[in-house]
C-alpha atoms as a PDB file:
ATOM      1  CA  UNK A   1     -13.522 -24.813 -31.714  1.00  0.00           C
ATOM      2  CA  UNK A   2     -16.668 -23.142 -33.122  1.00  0.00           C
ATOM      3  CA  UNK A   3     -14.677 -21.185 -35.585  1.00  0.00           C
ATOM      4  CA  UNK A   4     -12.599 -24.749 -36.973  1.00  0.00           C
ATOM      5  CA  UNK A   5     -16.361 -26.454 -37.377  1.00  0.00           C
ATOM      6  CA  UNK A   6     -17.638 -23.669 -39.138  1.00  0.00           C
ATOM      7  CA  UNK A   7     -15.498 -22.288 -41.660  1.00  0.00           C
ATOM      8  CA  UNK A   8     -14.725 -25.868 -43.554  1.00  0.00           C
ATOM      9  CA  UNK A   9     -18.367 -26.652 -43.509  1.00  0.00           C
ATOM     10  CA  UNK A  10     -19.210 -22.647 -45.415  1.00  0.00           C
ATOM     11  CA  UNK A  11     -16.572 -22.938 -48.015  1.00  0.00           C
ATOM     12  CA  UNK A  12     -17.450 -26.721 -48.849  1.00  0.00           C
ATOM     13  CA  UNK A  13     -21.208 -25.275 -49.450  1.00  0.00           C
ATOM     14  CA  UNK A  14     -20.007 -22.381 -51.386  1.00  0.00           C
ATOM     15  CA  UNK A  15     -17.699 -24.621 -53.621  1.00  0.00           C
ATOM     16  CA  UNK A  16     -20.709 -26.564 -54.180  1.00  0.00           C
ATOM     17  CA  UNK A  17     -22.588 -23.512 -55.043  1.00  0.00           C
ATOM     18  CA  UNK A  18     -20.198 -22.432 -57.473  1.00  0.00           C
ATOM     19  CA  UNK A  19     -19.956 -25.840 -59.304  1.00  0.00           C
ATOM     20  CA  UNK A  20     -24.253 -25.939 -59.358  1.00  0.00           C
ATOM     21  CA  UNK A  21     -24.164 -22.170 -60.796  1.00  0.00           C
ATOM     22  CA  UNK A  22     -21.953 -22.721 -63.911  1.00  0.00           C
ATOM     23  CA  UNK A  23     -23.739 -22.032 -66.852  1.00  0.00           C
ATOM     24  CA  UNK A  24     -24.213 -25.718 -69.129  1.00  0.00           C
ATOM     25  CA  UNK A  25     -24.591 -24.141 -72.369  1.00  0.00           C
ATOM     26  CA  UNK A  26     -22.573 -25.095 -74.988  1.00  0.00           C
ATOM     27  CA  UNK A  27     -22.802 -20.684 -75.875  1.00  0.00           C
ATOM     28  CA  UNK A  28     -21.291 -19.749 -72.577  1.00  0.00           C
ATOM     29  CA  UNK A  29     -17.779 -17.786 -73.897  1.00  0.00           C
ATOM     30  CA  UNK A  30     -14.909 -17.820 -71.539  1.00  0.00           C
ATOM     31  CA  UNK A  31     -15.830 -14.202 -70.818  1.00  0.00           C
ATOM     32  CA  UNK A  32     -19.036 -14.987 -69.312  1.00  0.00           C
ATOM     33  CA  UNK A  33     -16.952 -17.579 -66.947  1.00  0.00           C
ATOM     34  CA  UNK A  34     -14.372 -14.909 -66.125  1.00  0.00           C
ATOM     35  CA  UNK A  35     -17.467 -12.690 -64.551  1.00  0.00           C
ATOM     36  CA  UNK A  36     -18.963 -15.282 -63.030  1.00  0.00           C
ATOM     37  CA  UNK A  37     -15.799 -16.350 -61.241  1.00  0.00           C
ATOM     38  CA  UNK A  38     -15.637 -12.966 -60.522  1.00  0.00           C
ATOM     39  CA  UNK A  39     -18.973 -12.534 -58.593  1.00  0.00           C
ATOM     40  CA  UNK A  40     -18.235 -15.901 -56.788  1.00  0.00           C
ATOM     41  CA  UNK A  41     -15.423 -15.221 -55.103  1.00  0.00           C
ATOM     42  CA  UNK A  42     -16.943 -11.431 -54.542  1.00  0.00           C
ATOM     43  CA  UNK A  43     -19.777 -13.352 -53.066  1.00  0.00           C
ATOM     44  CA  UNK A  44     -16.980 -15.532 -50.774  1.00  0.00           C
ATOM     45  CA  UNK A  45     -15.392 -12.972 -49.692  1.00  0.00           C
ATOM     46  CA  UNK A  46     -18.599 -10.917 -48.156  1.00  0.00           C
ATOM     47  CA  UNK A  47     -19.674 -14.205 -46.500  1.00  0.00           C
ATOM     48  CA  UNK A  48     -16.245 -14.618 -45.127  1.00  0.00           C
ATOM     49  CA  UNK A  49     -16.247 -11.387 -43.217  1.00  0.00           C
ATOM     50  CA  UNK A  50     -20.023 -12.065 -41.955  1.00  0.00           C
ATOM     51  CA  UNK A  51     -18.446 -15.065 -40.553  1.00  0.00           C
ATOM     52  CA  UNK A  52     -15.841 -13.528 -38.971  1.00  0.00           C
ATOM     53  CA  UNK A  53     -17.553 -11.251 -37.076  1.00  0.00           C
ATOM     54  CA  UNK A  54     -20.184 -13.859 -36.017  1.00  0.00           C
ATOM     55  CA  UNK A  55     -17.525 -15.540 -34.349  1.00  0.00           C
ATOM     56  CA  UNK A  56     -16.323 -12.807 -32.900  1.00  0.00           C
ATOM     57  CA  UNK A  57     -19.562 -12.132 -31.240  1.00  0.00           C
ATOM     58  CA  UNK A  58     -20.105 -15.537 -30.377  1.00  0.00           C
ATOM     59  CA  UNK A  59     -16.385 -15.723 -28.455  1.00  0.00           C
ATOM     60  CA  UNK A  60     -17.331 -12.661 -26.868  1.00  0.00           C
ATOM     61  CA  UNK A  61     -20.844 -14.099 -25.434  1.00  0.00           C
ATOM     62  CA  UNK A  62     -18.817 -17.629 -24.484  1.00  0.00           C
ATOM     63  CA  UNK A  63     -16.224 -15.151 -22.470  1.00  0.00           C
ATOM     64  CA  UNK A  64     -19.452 -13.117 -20.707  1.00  0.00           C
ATOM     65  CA  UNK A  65     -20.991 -16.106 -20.029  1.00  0.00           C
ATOM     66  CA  UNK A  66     -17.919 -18.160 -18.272  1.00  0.00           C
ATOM     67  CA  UNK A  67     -17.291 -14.980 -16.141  1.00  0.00           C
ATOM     68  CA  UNK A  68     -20.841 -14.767 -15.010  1.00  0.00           C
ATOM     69  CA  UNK A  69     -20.479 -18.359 -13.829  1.00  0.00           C
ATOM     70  CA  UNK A  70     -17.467 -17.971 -11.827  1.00  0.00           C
ATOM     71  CA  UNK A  71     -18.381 -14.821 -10.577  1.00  0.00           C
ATOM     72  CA  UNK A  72     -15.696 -12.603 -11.626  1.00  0.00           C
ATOM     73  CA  UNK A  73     -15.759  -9.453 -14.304  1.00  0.00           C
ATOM     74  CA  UNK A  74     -14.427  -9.119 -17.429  1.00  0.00           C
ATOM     75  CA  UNK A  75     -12.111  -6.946 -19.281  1.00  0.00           C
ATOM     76  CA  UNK A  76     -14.879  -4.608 -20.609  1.00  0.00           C
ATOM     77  CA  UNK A  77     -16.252  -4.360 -17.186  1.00  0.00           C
ATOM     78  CA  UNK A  78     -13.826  -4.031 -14.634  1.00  0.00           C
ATOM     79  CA  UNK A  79     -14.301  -4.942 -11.065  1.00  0.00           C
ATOM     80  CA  UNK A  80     -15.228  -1.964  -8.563  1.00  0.00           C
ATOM     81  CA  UNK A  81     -12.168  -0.762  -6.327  1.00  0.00           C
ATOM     82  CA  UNK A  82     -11.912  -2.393  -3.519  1.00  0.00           C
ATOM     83  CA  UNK A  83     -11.910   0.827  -1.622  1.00  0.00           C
ATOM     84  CA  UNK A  84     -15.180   1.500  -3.079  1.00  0.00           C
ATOM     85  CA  UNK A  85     -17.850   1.803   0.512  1.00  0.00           C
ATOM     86  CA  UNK A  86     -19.889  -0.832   1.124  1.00  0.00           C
ATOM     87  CA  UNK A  87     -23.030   0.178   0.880  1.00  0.00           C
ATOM     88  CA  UNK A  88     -25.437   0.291   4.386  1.00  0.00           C
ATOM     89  CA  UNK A  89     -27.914  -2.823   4.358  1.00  0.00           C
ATOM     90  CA  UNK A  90     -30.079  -0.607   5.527  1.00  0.00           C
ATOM     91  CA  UNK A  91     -30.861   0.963   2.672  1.00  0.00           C
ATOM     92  CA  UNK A  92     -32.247   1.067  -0.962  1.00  0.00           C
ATOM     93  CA  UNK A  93     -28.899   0.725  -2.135  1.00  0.00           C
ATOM     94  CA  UNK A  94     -28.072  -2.079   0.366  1.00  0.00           C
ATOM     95  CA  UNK A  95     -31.495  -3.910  -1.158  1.00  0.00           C
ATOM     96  CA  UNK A  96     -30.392  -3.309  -4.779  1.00  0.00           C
ATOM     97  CA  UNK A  97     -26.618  -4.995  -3.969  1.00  0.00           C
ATOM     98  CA  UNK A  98     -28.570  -7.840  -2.727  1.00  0.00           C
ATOM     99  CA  UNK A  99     -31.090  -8.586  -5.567  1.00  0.00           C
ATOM    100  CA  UNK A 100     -27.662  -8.463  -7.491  1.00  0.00           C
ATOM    101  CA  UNK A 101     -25.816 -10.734  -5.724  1.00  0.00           C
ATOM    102  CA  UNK A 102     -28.666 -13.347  -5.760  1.00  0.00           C
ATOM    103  CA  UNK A 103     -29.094 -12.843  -9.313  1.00  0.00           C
ATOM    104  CA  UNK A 104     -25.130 -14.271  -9.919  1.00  0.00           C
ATOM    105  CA  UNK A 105     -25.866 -16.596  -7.724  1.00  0.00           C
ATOM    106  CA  UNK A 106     -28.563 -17.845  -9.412  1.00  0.00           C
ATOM    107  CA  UNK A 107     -26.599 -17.835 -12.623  1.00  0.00           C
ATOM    108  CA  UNK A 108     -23.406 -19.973 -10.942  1.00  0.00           C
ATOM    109  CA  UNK A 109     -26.133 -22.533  -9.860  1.00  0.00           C
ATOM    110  CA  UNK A 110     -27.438 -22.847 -12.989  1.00  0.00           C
ATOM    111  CA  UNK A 111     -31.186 -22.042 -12.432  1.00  0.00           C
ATOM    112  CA  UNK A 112     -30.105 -19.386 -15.282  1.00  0.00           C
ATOM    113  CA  UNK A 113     -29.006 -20.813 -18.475  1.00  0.00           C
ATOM    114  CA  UNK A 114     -28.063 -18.156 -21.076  1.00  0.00           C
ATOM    115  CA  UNK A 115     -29.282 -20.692 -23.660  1.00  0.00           C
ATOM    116  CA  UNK A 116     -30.862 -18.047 -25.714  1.00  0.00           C
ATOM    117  CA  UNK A 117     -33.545 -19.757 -26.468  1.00  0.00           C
ATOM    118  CA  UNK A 118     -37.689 -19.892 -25.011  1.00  0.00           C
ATOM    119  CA  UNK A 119     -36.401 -21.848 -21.714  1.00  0.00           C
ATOM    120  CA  UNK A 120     -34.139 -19.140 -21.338  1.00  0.00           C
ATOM    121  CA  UNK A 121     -36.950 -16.884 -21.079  1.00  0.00           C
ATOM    122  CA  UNK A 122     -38.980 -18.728 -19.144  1.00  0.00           C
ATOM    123  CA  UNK A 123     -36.326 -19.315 -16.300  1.00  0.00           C
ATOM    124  CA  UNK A 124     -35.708 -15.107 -16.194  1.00  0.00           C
ATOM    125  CA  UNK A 125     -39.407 -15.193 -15.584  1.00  0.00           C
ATOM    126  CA  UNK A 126     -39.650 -17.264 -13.026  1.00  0.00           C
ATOM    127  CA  UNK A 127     -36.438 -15.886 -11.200  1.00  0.00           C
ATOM    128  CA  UNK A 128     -37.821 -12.327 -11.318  1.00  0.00           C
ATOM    129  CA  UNK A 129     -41.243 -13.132 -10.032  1.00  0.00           C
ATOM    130  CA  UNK A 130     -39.607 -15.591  -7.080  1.00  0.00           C
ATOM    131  CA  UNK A 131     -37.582 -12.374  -6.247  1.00  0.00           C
ATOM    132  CA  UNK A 132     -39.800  -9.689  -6.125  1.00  0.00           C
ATOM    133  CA  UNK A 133     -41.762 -11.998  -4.133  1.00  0.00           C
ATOM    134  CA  UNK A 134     -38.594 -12.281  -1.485  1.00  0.00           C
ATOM    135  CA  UNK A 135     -37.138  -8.642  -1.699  1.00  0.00           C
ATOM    136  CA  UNK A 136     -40.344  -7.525  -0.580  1.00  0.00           C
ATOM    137  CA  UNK A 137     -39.584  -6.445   3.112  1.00  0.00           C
ATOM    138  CA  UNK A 138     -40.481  -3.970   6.190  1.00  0.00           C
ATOM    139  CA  UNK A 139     -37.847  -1.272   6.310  1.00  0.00           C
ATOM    140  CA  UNK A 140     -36.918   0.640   9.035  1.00  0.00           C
ATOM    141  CA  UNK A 141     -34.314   3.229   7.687  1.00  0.00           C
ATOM    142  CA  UNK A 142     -32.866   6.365   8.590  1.00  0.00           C
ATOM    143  CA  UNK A 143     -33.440   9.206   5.926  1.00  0.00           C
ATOM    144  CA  UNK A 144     -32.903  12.926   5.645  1.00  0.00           C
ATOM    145  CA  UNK A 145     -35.579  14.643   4.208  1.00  0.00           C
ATOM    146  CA  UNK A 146     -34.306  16.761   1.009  1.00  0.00           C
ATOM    147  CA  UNK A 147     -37.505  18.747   0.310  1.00  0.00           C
ATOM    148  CA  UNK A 148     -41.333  18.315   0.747  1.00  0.00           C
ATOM    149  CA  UNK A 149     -44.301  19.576  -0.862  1.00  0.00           C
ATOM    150  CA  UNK A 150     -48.389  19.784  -0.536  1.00  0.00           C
ATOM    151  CA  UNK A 151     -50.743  17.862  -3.287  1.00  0.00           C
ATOM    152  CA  UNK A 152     -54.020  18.293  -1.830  1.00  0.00           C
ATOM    153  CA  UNK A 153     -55.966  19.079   1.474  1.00  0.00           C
ATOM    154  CA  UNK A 154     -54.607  15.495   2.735  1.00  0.00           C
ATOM    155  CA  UNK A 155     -52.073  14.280   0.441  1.00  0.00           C
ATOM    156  CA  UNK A 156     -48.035  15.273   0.268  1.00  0.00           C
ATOM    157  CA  UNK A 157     -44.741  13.839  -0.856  1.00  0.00           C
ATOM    158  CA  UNK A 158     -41.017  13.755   1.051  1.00  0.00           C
ATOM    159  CA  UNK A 159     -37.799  13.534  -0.678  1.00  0.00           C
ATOM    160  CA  UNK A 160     -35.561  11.564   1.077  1.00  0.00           C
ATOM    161  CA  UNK A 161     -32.027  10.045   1.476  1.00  0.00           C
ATOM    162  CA  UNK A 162     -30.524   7.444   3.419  1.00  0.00           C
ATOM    163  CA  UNK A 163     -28.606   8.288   6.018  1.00  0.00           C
ATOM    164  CA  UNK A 164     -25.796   6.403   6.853  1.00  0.00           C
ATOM    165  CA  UNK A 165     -24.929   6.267   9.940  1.00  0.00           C
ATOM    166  CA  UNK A 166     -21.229   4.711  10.063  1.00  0.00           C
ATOM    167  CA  UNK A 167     -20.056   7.628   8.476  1.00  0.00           C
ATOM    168  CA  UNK A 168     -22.677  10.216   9.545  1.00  0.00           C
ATOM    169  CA  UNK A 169     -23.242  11.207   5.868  1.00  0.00           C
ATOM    170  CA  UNK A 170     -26.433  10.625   2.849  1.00  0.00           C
ATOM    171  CA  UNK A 171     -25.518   7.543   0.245  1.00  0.00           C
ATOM    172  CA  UNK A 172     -27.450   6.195  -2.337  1.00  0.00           C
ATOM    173  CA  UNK A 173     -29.666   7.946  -4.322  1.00  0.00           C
ATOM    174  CA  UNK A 174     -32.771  10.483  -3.349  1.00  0.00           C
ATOM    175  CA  UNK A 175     -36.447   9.331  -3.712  1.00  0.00           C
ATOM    176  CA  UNK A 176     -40.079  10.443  -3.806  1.00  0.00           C
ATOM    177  CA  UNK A 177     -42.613   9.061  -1.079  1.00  0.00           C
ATOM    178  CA  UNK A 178     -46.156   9.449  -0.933  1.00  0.00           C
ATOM    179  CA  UNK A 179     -46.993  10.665   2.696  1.00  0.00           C
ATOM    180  CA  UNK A 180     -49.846  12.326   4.457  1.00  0.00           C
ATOM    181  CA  UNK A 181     -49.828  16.200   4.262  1.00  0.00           C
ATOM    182  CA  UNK A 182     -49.711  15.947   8.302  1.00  0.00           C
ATOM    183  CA  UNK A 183     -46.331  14.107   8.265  1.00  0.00           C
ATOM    184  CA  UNK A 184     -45.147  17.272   5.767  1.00  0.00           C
ATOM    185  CA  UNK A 185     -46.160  19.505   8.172  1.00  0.00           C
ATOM    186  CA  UNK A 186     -44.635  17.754  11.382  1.00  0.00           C
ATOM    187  CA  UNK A 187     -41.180  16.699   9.423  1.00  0.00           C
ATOM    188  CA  UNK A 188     -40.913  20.647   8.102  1.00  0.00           C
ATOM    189  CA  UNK A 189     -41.661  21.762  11.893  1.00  0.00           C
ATOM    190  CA  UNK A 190     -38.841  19.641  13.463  1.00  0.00           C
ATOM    191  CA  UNK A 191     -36.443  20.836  10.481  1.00  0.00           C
ATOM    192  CA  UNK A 192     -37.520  24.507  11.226  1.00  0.00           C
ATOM    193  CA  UNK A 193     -36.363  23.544  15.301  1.00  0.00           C
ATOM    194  CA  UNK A 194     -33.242  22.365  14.858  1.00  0.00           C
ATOM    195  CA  UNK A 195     -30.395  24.404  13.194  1.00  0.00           C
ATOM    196  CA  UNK A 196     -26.796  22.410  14.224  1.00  0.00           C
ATOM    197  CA  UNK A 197     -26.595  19.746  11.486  1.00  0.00           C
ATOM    198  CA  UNK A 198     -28.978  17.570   9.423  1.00  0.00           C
ATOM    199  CA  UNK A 199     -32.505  16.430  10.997  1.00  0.00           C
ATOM    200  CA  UNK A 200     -32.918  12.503  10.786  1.00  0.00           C
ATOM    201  CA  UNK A 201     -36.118  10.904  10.634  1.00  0.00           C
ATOM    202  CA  UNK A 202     -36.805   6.975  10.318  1.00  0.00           C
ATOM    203  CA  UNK A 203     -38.750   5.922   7.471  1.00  0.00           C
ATOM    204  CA  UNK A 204     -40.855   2.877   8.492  1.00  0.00           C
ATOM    205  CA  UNK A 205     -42.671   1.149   5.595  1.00  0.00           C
ATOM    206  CA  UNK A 206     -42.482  -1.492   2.948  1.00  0.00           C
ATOM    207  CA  UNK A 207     -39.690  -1.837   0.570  1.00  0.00           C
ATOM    208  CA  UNK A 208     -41.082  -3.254  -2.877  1.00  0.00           C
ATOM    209  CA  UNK A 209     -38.699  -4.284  -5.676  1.00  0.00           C
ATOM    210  CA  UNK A 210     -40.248  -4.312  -9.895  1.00  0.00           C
ATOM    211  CA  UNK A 211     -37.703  -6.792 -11.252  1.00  0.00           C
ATOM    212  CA  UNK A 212     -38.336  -7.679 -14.489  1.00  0.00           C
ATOM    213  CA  UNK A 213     -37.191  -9.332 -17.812  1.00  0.00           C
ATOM    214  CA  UNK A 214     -35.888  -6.844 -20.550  1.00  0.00           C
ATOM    215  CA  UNK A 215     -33.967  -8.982 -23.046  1.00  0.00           C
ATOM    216  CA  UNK A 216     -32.598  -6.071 -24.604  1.00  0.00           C
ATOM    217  CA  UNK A 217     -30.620  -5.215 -21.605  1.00  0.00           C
ATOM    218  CA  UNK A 218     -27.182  -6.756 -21.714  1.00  0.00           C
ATOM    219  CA  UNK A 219     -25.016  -4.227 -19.897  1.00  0.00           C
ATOM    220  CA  UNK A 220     -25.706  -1.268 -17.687  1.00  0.00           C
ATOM    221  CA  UNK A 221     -25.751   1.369 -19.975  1.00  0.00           C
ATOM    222  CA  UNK A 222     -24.707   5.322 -19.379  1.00  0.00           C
ATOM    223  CA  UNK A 223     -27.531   6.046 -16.912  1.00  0.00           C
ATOM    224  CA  UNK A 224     -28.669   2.943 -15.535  1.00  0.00           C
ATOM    225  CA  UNK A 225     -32.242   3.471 -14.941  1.00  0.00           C
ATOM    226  CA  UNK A 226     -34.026   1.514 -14.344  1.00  0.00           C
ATOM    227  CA  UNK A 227     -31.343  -0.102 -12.109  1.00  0.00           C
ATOM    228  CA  UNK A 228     -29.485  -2.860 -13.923  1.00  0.00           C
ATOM    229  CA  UNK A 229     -29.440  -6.441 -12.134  1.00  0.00           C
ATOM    230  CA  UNK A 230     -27.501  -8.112 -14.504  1.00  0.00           C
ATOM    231  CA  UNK A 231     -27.729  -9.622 -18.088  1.00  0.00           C
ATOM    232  CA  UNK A 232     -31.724  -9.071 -19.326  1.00  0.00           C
ATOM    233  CA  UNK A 233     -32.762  -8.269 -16.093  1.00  0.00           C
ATOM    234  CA  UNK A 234     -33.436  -4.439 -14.240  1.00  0.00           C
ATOM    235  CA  UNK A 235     -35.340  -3.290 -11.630  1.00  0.00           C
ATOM    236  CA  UNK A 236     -37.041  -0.075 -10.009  1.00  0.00           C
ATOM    237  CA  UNK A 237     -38.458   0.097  -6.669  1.00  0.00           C
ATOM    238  CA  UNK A 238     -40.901   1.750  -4.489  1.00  0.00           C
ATOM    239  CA  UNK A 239     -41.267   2.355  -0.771  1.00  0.00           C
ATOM    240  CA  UNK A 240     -45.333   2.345   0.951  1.00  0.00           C
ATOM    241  CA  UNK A 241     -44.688   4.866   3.908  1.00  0.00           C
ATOM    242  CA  UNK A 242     -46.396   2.926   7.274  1.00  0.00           C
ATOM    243  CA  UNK A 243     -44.193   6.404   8.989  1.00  0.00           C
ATOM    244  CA  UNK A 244     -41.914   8.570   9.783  1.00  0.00           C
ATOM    245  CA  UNK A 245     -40.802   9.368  13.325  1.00  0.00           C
ATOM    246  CA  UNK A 246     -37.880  10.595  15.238  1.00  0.00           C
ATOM    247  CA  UNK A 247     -34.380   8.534  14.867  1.00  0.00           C
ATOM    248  CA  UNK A 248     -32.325   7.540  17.734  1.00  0.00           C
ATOM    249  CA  UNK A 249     -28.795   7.088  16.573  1.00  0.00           C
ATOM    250  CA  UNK A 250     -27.425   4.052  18.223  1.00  0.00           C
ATOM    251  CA  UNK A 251     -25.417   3.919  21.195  1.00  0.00           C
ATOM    252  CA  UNK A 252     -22.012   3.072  20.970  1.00  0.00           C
ATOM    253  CA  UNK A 253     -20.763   0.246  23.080  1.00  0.00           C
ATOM    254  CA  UNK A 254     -18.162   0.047  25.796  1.00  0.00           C
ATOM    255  CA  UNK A 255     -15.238  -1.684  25.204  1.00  0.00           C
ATOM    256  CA  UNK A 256     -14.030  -2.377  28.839  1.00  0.00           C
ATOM    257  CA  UNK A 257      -9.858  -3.013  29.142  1.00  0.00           C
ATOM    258  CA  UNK A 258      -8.409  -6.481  30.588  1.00  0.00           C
ATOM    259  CA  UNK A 259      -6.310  -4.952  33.264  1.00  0.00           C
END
């Protein structure tokens, strides 16, 4: 539809253009009207093509935009197998999925317009603020600890990762947290006593998403970091330690047979 509106309207202006640029005087030579022909429909052409692929962008946009709204994927992007683990909601990962899927949601409801214009803008603003406001949550998560070190008399850091434990294996990526040196030297002392299998800890604290507006972000990209949320909108995140203790796996429940 864009493309029929468009084209008629350039090469109506253009034929106009020509008409107003032929030369009056009664010295032009049919020469000088060959050239100028010439560089006319030179001049056509180039705009032609410019058009062409401006309506190929813009059919491209329409098609990213419809799929947004109904949720699905396109070509370019295809969906995730559905084999592919879900990942624990427990977990950085788990929080990331969920800023995601609120993110599409907010875009089928239409508090998301990709108008492309200053509302646009100002709706991404308000949407990232409302959710960093709402993703901000205790966390109580099982981790392993990777590796530790010692900053200062009082100060230390853990590297950690999630432990998952429906299938009694790490997911999701490692991280860095800020911890007291005394919790590095009590985590590395229950590592050093225990030698059959990975030590878990639980990592209580405060999970703390940075979602923010990056209009220059329209797809994930090779590395996605920071973590892409969807069109012009990524996120890191952070984790305040409150502590890390000893994690009791849960107990698995009895299934009792109706004999």
């Amino acid at each position: 539809m864009v493309r029929s509106m468009i084209r008629p309207v350039l090469l109506a202006v253009l034929a106009a253009t020509a008409l107003l640029a032929r030369p009056v005087s009664a010295q032009v030579t049919d020469a000088d009207l060959v050239r100028e022909n010439e560089r006319l429909v030179a001049e056509v052409r180039d705009l032609e093509a410019a058009l062409e692929a401006a309506l190929q962008r813009i059919a491209a946009l329409e098609t990213e935009l419809a799929t947004l709204r109904s949720g699905g994927t396109t070509a370019a992007a295809p969906a995730k197998p559905a084999t592919a683990p879900t990942p624990p909601k427990d977990s950085a990962e788990g929080m990331i999925q969920a800023i995601k899927a609120a993110y599409a949601k907010a875009v089928e409801d239409g508090e998301i317009e990709y108008s492309g214009d200053v509302r646009q803008m100002r709706q991404l603003a308000k949407w990232t603020a409302a959710a960093g406001r709402t993703f901000r949550t205790p966390i109580e998560w099982p981790v392993v600890v990777l590796d530790s070190s010692v900053s200062s008399p009082s100060d230390g850091t853990l590297e950690v990762q999630v432990w998952d434990p429906a299938t009694n294996a790490v997911t999701g990526d490692p991280f860095v947290v800020a911890v007291p040196r005394r919790v590095v030297e009590r985590v590395n002392r229950s590592k050093s006593n225990r030698e059959d299998g990975p030590v878990v800890f639980t990592l209580n604290g405060v999970f703390t998403p940075d979602i923010r507006v990056n209009q220059n972000r329209l797809e994930v990209g090779p590395f996605d970091k920071p973590r892409f949320v969807g069109p012009m909108v990524e996120m890191a995140w952070s984790v305040d330690v409150r502590g890390v203790g000893e994690w009791k796996a849960p107990e698995a429940t009895a299934v009792a047979d109706d004999d």
